[in-house]
PDB file of N, CA and C in Angstrom:
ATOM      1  N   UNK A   1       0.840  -1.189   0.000  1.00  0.00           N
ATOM      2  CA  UNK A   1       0.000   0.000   0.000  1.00  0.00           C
ATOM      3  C   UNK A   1       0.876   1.240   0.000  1.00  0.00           C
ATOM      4  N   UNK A   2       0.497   1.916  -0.640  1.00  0.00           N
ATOM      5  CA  UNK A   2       1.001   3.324  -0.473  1.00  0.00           C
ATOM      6  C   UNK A   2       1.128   3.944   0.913  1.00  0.00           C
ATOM      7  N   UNK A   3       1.916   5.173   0.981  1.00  0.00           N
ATOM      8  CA  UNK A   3       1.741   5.833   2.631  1.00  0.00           C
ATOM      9  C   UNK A   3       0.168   6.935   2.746  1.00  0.00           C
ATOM     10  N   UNK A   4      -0.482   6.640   1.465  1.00  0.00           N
ATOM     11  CA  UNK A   4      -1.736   7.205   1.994  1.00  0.00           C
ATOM     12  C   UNK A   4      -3.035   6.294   1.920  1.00  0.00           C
ATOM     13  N   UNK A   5      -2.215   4.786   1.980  1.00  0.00           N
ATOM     14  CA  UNK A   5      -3.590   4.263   2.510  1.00  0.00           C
ATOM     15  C   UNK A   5      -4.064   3.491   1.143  1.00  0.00           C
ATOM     16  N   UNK A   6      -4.051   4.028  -0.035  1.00  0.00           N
ATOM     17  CA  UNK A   6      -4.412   3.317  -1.500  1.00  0.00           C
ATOM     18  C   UNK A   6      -3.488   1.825  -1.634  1.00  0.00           C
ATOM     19  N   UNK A   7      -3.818   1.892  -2.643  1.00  0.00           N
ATOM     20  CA  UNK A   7      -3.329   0.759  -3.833  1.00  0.00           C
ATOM     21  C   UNK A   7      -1.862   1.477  -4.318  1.00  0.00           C
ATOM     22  N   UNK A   8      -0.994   0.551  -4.342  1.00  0.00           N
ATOM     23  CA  UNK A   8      -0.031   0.526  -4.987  1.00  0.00           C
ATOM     24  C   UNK A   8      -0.534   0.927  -6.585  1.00  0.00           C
ATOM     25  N   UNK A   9       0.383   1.386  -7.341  1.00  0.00           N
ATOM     26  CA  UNK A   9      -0.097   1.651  -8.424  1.00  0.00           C
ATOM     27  C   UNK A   9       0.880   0.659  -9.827  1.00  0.00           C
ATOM     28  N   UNK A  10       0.003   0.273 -10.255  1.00  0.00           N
ATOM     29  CA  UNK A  10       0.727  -0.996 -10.659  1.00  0.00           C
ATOM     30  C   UNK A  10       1.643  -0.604 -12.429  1.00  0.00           C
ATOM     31  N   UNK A  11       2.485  -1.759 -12.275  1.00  0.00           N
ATOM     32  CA  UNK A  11       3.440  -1.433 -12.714  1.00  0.00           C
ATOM     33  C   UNK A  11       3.354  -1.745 -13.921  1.00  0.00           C
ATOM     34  N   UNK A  12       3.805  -1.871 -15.339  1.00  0.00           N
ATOM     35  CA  UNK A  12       3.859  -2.560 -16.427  1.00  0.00           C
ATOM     36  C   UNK A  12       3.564  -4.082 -16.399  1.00  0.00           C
ATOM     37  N   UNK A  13       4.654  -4.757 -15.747  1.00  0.00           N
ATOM     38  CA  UNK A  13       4.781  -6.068 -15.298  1.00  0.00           C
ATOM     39  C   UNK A  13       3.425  -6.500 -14.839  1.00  0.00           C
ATOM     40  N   UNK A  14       3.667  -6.001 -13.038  1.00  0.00           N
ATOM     41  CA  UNK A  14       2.050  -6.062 -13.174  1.00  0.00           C
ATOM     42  C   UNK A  14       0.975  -6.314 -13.871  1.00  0.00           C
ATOM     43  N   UNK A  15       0.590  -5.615 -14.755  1.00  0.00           N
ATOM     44  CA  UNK A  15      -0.463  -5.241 -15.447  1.00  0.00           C
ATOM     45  C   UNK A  15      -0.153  -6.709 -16.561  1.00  0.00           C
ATOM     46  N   UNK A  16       0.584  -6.852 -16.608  1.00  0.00           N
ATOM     47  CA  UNK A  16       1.070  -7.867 -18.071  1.00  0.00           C
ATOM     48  C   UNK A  16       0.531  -9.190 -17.412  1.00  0.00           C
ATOM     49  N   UNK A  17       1.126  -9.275 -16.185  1.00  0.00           N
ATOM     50  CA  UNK A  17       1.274 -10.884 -15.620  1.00  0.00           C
ATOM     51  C   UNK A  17      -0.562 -10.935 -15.500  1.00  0.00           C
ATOM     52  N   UNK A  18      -1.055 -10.169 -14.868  1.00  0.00           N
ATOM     53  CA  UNK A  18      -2.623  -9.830 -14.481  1.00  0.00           C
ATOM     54  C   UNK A  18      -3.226 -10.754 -16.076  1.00  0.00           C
ATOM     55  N   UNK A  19      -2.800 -10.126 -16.716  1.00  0.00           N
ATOM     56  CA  UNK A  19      -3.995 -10.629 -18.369  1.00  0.00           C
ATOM     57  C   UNK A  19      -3.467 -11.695 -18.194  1.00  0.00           C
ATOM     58  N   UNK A  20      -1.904 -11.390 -18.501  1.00  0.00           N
ATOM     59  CA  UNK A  20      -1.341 -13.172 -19.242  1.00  0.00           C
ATOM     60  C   UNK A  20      -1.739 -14.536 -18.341  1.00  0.00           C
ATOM     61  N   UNK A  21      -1.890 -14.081 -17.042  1.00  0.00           N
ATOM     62  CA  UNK A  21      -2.217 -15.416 -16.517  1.00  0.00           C
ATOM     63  C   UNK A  21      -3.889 -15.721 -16.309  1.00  0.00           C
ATOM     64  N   UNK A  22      -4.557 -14.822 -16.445  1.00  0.00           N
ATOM     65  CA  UNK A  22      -6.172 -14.790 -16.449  1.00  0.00           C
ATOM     66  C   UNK A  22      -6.127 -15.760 -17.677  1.00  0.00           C
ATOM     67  N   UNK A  23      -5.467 -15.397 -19.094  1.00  0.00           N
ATOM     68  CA  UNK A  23      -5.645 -15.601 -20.214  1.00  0.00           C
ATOM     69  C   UNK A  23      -5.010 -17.025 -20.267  1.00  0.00           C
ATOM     70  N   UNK A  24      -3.705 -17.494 -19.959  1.00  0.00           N
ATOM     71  CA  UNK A  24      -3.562 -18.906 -20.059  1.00  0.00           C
ATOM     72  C   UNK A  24      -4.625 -19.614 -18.619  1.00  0.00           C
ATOM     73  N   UNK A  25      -4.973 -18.981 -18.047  1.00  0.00           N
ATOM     74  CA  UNK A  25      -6.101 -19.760 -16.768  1.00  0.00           C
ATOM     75  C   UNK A  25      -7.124 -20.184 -18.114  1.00  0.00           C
ATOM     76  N   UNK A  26      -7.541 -19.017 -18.569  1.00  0.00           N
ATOM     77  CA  UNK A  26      -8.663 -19.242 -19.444  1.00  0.00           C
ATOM     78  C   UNK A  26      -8.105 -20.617 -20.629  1.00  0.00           C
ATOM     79  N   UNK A  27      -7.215 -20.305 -20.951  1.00  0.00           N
ATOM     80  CA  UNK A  27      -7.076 -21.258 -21.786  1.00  0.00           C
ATOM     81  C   UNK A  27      -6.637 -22.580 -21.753  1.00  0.00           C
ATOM     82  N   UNK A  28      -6.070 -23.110 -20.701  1.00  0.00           N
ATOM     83  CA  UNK A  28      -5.748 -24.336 -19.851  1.00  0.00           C
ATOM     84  C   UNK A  28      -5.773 -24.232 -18.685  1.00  0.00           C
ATOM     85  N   UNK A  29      -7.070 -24.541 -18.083  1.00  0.00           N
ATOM     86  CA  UNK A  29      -7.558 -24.292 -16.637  1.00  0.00           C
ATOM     87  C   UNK A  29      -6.508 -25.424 -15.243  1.00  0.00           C
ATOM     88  N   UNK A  30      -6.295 -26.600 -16.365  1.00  0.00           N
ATOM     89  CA  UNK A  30      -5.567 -27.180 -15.702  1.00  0.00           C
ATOM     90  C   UNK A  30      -3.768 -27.366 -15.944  1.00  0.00           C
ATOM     91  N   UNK A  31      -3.343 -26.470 -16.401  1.00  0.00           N
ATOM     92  CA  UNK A  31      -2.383 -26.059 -16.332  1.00  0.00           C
ATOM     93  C   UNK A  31      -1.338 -25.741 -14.520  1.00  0.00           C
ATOM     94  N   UNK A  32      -0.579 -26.473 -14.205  1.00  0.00           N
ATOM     95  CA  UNK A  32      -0.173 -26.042 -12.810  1.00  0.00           C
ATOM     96  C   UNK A  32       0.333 -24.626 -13.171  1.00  0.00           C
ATOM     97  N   UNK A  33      -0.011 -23.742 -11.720  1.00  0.00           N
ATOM     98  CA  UNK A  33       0.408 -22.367 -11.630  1.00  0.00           C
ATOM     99  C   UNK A  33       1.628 -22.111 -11.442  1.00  0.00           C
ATOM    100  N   UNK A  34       2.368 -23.030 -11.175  1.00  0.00           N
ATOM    101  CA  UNK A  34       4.256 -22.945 -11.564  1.00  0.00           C
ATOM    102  C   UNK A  34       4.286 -22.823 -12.623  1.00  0.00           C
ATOM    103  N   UNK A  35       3.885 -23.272 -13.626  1.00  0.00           N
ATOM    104  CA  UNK A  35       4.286 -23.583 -14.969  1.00  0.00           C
ATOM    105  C   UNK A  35       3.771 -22.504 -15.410  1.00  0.00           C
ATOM    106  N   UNK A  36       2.248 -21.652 -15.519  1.00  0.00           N
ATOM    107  CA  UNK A  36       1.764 -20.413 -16.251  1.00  0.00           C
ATOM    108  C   UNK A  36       2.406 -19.424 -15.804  1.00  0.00           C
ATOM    109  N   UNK A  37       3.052 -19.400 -15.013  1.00  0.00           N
ATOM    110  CA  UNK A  37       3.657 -18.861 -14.110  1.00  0.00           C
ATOM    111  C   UNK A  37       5.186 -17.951 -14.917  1.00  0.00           C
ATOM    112  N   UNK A  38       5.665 -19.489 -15.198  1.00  0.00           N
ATOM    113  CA  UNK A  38       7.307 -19.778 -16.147  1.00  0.00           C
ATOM    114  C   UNK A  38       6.607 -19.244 -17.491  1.00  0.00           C
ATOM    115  N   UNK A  39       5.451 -19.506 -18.291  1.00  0.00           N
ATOM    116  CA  UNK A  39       5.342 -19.264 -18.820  1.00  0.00           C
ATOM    117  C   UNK A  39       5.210 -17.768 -18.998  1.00  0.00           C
ATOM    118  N   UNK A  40       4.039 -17.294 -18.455  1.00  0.00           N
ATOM    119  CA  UNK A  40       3.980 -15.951 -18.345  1.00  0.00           C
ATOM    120  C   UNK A  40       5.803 -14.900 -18.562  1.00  0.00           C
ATOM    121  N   UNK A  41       6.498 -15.504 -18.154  1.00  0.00           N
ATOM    122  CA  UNK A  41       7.910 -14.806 -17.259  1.00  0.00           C
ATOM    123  C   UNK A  41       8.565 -15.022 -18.820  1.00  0.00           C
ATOM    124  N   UNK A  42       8.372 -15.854 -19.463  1.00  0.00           N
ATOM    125  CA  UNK A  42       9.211 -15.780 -20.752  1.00  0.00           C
ATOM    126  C   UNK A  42       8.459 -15.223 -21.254  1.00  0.00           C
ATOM    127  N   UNK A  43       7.712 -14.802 -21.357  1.00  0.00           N
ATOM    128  CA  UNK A  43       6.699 -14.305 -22.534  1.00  0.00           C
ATOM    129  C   UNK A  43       6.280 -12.496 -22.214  1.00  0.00           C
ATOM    130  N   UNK A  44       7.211 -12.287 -20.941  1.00  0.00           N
ATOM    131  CA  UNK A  44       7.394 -10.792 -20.686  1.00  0.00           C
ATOM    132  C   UNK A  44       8.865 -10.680 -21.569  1.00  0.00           C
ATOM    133  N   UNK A  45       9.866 -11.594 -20.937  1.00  0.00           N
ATOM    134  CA  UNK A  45      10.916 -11.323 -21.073  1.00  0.00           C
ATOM    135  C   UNK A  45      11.540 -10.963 -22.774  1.00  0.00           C
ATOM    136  N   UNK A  46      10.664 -11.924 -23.905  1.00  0.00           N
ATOM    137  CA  UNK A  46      10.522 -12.159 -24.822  1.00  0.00           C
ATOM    138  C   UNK A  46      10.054 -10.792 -25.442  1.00  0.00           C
ATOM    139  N   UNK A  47       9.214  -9.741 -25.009  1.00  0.00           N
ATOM    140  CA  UNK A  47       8.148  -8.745 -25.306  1.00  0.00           C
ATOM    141  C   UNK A  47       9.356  -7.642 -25.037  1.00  0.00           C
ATOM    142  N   UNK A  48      10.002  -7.675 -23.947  1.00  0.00           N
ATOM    143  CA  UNK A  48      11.066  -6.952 -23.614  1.00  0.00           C
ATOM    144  C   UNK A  48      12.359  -6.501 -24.328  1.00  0.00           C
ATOM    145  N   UNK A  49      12.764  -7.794 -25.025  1.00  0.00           N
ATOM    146  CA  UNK A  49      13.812  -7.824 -25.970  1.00  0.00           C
ATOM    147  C   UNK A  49      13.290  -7.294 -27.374  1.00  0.00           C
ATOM    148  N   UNK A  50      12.005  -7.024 -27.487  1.00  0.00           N
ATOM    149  CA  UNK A  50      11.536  -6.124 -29.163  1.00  0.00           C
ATOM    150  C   UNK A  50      12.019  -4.674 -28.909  1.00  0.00           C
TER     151      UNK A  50
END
């Protein structure tokens, strides 16, 4: 939390991991969350290097 009490205000990353893992949830529900996880993390890192 912030020092006035709010929400942190979120970051790029943040905001990325938020969809990307809603979106592989959505798309392989049974997917373990380590793994969407790893996935997600290359698939910033990957976006990063353009």
């Amino acid at each position: 939390k912030s020092s006035s009490g709010g929400r942190k205000k979120l970051t790029d990353f943040n905001k990325f991991m938020q969809t990307e893992v809603a979106r592989l949830k959505e798309q392989d529900p049974d997917m373990p969350h380590k793994e969407r996880f790893k996935l997600v993390i290359d698939n910033w890192n990957k976006q990063k290097e353009k």
